[in-house]
C-alpha atoms as a PDB file:
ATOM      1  CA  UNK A   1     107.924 101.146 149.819  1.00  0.00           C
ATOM      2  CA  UNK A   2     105.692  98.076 150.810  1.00  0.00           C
ATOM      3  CA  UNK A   3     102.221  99.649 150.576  1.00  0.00           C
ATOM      4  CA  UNK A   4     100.801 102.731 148.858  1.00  0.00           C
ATOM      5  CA  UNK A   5     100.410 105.760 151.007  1.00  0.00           C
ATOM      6  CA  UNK A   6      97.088 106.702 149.767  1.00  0.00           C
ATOM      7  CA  UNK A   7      93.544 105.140 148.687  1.00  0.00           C
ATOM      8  CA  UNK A   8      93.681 105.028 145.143  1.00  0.00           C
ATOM      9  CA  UNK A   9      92.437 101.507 143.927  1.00  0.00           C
ATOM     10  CA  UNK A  10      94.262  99.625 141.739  1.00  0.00           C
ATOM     11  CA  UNK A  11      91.751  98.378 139.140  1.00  0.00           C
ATOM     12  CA  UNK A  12      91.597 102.643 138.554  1.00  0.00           C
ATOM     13  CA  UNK A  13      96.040 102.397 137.262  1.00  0.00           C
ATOM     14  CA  UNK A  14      96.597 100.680 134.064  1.00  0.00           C
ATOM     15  CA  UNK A  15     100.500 100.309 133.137  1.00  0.00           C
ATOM     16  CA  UNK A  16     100.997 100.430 129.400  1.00  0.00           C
ATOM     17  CA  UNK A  17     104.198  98.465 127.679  1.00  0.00           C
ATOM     18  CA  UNK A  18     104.762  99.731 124.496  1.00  0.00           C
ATOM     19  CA  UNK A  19     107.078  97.219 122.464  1.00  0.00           C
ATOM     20  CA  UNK A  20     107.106  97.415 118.324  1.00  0.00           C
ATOM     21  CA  UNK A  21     109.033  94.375 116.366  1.00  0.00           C
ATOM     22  CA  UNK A  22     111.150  97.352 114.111  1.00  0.00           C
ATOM     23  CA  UNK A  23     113.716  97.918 116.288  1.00  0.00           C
ATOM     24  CA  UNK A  24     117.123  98.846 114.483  1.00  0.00           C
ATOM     25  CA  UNK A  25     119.781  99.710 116.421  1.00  0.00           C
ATOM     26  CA  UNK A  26     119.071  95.900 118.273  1.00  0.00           C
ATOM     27  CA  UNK A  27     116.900  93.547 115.846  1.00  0.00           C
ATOM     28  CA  UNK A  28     114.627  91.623 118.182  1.00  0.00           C
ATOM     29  CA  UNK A  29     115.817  93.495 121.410  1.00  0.00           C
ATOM     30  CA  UNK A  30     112.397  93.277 123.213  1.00  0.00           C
ATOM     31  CA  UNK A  31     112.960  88.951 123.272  1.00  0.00           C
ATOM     32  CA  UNK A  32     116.556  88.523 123.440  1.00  0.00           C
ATOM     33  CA  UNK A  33     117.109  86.695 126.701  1.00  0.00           C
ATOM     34  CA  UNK A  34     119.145  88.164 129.671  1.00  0.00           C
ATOM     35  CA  UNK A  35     119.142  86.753 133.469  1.00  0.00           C
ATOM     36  CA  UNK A  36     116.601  83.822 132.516  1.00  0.00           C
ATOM     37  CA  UNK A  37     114.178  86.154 131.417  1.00  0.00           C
ATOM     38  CA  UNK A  38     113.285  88.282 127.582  1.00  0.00           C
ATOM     39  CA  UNK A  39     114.171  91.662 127.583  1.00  0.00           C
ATOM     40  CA  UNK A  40     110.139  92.678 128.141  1.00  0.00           C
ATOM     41  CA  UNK A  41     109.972  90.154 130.952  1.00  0.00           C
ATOM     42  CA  UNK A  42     111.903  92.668 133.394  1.00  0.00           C
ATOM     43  CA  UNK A  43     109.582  95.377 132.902  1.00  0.00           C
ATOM     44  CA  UNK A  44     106.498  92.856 133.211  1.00  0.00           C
ATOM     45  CA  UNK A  45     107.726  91.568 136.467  1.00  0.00           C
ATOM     46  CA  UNK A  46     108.349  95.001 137.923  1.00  0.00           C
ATOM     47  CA  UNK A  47     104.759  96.077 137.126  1.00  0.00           C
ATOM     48  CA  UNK A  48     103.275  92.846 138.358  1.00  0.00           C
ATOM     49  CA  UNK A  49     105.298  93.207 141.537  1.00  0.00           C
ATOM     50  CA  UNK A  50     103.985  97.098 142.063  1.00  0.00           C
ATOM     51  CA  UNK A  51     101.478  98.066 144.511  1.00  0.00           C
ATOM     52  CA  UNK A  52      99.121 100.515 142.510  1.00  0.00           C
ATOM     53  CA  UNK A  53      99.100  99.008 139.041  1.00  0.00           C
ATOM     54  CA  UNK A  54      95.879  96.876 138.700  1.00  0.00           C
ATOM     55  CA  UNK A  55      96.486  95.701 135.229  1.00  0.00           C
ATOM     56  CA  UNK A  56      99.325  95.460 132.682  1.00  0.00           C
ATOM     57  CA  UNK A  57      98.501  95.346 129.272  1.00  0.00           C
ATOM     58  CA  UNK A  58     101.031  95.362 125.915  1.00  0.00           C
ATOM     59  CA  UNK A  59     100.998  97.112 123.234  1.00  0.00           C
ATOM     60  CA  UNK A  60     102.622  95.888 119.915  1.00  0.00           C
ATOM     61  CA  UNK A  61     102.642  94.361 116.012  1.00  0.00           C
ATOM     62  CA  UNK A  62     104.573  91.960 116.537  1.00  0.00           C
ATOM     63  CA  UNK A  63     103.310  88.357 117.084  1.00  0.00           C
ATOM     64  CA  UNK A  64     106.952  87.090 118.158  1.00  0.00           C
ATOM     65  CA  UNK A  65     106.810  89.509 121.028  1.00  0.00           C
ATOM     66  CA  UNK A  66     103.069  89.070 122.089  1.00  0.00           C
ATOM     67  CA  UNK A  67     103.730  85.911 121.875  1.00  0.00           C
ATOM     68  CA  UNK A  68     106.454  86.223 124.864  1.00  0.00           C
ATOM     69  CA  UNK A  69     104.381  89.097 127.104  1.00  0.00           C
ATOM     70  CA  UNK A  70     101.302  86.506 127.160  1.00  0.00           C
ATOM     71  CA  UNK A  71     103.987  83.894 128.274  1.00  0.00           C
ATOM     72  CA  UNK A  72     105.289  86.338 131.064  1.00  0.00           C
ATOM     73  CA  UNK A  73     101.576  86.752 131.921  1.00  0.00           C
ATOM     74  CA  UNK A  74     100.808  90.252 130.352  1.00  0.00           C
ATOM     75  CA  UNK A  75      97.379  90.622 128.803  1.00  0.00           C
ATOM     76  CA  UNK A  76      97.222  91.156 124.908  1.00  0.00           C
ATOM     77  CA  UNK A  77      94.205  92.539 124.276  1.00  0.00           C
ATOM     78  CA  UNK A  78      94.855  93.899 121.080  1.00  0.00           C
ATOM     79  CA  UNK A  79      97.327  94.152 117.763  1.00  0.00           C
ATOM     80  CA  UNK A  80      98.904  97.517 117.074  1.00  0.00           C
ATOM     81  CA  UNK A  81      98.223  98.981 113.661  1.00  0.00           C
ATOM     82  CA  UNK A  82     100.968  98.803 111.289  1.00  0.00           C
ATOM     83  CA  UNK A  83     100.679 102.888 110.715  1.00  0.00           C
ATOM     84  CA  UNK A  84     101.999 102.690 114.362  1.00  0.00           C
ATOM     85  CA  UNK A  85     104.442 100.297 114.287  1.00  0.00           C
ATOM     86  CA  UNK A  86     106.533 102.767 112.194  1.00  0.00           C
ATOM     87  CA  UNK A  87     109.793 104.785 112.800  1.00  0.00           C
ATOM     88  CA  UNK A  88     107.707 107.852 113.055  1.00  0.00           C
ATOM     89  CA  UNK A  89     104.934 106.890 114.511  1.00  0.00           C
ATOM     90  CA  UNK A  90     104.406 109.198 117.882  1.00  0.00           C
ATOM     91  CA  UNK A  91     104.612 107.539 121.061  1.00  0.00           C
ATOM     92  CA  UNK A  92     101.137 109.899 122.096  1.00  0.00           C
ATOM     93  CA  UNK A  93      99.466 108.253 119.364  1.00  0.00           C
ATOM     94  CA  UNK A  94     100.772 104.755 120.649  1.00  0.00           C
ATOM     95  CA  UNK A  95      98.788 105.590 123.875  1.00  0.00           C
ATOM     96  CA  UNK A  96      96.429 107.321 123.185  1.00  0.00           C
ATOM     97  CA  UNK A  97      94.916 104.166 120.237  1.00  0.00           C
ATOM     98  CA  UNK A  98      95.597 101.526 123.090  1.00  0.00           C
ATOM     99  CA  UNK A  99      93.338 103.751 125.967  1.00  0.00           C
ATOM    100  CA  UNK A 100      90.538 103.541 122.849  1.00  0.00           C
ATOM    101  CA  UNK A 101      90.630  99.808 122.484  1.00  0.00           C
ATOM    102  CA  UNK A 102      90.381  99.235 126.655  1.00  0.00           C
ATOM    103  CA  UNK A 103      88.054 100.054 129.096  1.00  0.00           C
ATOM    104  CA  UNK A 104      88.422 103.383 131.328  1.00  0.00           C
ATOM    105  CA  UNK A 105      90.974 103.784 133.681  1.00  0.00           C
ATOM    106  CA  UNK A 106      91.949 107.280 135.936  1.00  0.00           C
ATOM    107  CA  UNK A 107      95.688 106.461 135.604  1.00  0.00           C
ATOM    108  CA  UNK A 108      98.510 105.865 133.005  1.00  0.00           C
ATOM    109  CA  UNK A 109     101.635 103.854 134.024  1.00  0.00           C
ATOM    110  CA  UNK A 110     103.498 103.852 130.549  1.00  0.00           C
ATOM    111  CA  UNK A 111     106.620 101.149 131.259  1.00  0.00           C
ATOM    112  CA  UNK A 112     109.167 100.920 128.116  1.00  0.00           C
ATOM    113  CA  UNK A 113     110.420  97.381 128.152  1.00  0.00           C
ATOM    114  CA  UNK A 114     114.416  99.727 126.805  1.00  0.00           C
ATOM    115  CA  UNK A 115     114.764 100.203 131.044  1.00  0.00           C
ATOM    116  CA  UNK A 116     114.550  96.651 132.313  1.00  0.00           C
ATOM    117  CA  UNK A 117     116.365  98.181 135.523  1.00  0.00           C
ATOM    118  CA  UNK A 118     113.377 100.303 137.207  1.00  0.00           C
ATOM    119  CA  UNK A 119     112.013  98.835 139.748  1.00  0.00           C
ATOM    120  CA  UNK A 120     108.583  98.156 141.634  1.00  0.00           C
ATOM    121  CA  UNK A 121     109.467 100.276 144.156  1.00  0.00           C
ATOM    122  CA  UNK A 122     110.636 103.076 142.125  1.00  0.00           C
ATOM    123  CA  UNK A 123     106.992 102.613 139.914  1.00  0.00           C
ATOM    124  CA  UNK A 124     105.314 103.149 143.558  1.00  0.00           C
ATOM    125  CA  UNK A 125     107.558 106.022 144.661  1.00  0.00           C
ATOM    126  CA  UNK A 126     106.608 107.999 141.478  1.00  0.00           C
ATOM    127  CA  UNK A 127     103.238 107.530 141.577  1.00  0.00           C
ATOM    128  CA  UNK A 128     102.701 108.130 145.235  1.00  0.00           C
ATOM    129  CA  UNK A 129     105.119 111.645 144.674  1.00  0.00           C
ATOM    130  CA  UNK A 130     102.434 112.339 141.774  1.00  0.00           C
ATOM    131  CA  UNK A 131      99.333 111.635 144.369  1.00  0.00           C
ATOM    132  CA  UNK A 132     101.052 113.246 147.060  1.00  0.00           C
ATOM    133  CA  UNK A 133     101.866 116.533 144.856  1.00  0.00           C
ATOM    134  CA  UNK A 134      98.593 116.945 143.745  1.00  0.00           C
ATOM    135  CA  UNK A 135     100.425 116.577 140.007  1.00  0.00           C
ATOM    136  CA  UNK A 136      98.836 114.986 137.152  1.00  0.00           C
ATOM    137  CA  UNK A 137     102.015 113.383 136.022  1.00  0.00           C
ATOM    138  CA  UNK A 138     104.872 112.376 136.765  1.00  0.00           C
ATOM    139  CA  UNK A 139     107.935 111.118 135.171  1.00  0.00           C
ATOM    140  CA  UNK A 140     111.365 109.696 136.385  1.00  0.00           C
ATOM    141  CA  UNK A 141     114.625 111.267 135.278  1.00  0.00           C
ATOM    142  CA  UNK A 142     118.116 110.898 136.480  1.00  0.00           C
ATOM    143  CA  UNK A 143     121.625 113.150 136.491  1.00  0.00           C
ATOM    144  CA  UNK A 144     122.781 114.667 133.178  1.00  0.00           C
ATOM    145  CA  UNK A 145     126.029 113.156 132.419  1.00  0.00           C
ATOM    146  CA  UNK A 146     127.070 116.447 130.531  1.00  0.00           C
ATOM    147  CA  UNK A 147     125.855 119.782 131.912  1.00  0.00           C
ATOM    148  CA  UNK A 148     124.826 122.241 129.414  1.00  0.00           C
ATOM    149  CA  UNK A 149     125.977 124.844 131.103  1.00  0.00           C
ATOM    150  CA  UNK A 150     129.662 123.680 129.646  1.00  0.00           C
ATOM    151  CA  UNK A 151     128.180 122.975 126.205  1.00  0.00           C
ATOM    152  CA  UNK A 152     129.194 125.305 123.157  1.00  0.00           C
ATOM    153  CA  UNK A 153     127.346 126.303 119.787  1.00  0.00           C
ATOM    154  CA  UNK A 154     129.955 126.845 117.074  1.00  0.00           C
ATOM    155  CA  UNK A 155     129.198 129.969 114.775  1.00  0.00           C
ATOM    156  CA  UNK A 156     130.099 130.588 110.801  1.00  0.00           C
ATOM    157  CA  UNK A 157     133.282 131.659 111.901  1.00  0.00           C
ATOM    158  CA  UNK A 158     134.195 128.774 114.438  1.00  0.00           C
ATOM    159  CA  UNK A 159     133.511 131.001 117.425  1.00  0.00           C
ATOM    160  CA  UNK A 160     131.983 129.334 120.902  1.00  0.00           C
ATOM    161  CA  UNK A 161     129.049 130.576 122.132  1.00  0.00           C
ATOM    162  CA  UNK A 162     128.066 129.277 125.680  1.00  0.00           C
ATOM    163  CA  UNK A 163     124.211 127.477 124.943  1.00  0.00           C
ATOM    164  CA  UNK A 164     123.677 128.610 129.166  1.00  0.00           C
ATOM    165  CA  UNK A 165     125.357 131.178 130.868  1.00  0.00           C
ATOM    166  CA  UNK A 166     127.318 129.700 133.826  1.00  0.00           C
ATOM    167  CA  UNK A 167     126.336 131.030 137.377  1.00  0.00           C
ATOM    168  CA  UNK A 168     128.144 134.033 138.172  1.00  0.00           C
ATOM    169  CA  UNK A 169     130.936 133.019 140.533  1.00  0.00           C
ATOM    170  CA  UNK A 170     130.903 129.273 139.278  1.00  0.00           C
ATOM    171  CA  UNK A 171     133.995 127.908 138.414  1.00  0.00           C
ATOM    172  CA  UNK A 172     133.926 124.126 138.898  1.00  0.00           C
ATOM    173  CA  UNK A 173     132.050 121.506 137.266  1.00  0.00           C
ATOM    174  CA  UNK A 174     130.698 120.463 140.485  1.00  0.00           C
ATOM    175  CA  UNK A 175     129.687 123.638 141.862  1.00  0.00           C
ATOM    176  CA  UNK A 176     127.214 123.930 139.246  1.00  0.00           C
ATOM    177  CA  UNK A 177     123.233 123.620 139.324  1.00  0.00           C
ATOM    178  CA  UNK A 178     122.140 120.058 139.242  1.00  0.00           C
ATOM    179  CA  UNK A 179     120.238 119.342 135.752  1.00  0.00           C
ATOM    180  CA  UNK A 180     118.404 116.349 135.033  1.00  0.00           C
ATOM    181  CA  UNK A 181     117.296 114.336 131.952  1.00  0.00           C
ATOM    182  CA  UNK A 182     114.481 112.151 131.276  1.00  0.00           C
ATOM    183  CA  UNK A 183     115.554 108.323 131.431  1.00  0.00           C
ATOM    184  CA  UNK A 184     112.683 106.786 129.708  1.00  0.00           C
ATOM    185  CA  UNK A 185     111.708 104.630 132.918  1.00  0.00           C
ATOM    186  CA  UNK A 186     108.609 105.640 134.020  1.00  0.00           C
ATOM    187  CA  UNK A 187     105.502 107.674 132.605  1.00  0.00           C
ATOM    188  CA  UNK A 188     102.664 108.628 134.989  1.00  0.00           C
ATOM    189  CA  UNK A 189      99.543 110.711 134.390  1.00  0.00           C
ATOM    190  CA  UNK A 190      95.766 111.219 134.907  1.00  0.00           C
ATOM    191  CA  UNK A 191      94.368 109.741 131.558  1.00  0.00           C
ATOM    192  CA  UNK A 192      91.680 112.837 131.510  1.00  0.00           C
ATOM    193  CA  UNK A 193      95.076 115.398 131.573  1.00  0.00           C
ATOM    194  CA  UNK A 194      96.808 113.025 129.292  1.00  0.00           C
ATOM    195  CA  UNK A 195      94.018 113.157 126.810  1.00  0.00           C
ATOM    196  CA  UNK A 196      93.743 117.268 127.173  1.00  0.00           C
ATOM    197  CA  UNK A 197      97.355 117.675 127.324  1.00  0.00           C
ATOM    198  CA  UNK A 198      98.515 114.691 124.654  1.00  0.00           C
ATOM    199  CA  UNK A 199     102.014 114.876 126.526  1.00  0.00           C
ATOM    200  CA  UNK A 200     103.456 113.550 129.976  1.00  0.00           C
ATOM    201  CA  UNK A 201     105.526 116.523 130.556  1.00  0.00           C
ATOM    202  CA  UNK A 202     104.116 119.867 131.247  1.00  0.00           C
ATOM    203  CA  UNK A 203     105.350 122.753 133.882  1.00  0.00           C
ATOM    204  CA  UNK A 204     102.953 120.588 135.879  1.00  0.00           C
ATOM    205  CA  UNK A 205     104.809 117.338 135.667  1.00  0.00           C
ATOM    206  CA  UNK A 206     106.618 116.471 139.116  1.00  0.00           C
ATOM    207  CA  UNK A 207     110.176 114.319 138.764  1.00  0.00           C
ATOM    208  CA  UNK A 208     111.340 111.457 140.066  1.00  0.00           C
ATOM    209  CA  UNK A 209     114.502 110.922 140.213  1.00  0.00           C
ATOM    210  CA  UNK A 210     116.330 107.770 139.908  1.00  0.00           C
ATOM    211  CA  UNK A 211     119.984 106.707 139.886  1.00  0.00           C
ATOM    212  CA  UNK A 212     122.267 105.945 137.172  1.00  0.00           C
ATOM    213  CA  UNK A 213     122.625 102.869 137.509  1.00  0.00           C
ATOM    214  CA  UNK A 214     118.882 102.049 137.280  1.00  0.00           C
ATOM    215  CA  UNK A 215     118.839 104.342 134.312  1.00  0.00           C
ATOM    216  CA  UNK A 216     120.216 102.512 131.854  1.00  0.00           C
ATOM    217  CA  UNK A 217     118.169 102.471 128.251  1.00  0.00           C
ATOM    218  CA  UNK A 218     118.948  99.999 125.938  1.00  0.00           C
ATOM    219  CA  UNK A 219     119.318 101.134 122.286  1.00  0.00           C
ATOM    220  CA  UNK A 220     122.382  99.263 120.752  1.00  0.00           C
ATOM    221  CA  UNK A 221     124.316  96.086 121.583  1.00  0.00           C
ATOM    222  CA  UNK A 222     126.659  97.253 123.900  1.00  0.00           C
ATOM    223  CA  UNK A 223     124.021  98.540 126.331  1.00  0.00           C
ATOM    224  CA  UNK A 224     122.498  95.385 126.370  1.00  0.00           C
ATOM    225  CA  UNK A 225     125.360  93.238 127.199  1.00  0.00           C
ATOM    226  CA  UNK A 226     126.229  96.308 129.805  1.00  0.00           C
ATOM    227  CA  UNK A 227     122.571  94.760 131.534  1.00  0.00           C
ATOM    228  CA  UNK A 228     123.194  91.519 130.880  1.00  0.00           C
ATOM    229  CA  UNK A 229     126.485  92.293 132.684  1.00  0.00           C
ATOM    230  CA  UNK A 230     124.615  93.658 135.546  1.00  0.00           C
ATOM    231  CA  UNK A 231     122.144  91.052 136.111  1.00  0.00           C
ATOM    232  CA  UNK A 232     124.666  88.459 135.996  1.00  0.00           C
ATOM    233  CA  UNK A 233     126.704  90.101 139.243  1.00  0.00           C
ATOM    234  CA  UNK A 234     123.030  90.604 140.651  1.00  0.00           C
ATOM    235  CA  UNK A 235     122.218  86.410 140.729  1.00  0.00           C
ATOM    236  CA  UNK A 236     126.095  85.332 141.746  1.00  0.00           C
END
């Protein structure tokens, strides 16, 4: 998609990276460097390069990390309180203390810097299926690599109990419904809903879907030498 398909201006769309320095399954993730670029840097390119965001700001404690958005050319307008910064602190809250230190925007863009391979295409496609649905959010998801509906609770007395009831007349693992899951990519929503609502996903929310291969989310070591993998077979 080169151009929205609607008049929504951008200075109204604020994109949101949230990036704390207490990562532990990957110390220092959000700055370790992959294709010429931090980890952060992918996600701050893609929202420059979209269409409807009008401004990109970050949101973290960590001075090593602001320190490397500012250098990609994301605005820092702010520190995150340590109280946030924690292992339990709620992503909501995240948001919701960043919209009170900015000015007002109509629209939320929330961009994790863990899935460096959405794109800014797939950041307009969402947000134009949101505008087009008449939904106040929106969020991207891709195919469940397990389907629950051959997934098993195990009693007291090691008996399977099916957590879904399979179709009637299914048989095959590919004759089943399609289920998604939420890949962490993208996070869209009115900011007057989100406020209300304090949650991107309602039975209002509308789904974008990506593929796997643009899904990944980087937790632990291997999946970020899976990207760095990627993006080196991307620049040969």
């Amino acid at each position: 998609m080169n151009q929205p398909m609607f008049d929504i201006p951008k200075e109204k769309v604020l994109a949101l990276i949230p990036a704390r320095g207490g990562s532990k399954g990957l110390p220092r993730k959000n700055v370790l460097m992959a294709g010429g670029r931090p980890l952060i840097g992918w996600t701050i390119a893609a929202a420059q390069a979209s269409h409807v965001i009008g401004t990109t700001v970050l949101s973290s404690d960590d001075e090593e990390i602001m320190a490397t958005a500012r250098a990609c050319g994301c605005a820092v307008p702010f520190r995150r309180p340590e109280e946030l910064a924690s292992d339990t602190a709620a992503t909501m809250d995240v948001v919701l203390h960043a919209l009170d230190q900015l000015p007002p925007y109509e629209y939320l863009v929330l961009l994790q810097p863990t899935s460096p391979l959405r794109t800014e295409a797939d950041i307009d496609a969402a947000f134009e299926l949101m505008v087009r649905s008449g939904a106040p959010s929106c969020v991207s998801v891709s195919g469940a690599e397990q389907s629950p509906y051959w997934m098993y609770r195990v009693g007291a007395d090691d008996r399977l109990s099916a957590v879904l009831p399979v179709p009637e007349g299914v048989t095959r693992r590919q004759d089943l419904p399609a289920i998604y899951t939420l890949n962490g990519a993208i996070y869209i929503a009115r900011i007057d809903w989100l406020r209300r609502v304090r949650s991107f996903v309602s039975a209002e929310t509308v789904a974008y879907k990506m593929p796997a291969e643009r899904s990944i989310d980087i937790d632990t070591r291997e999946d970020f030498e899976k990207f760095c993998s990627i993006v080196e077979q991307q620049v040969r």
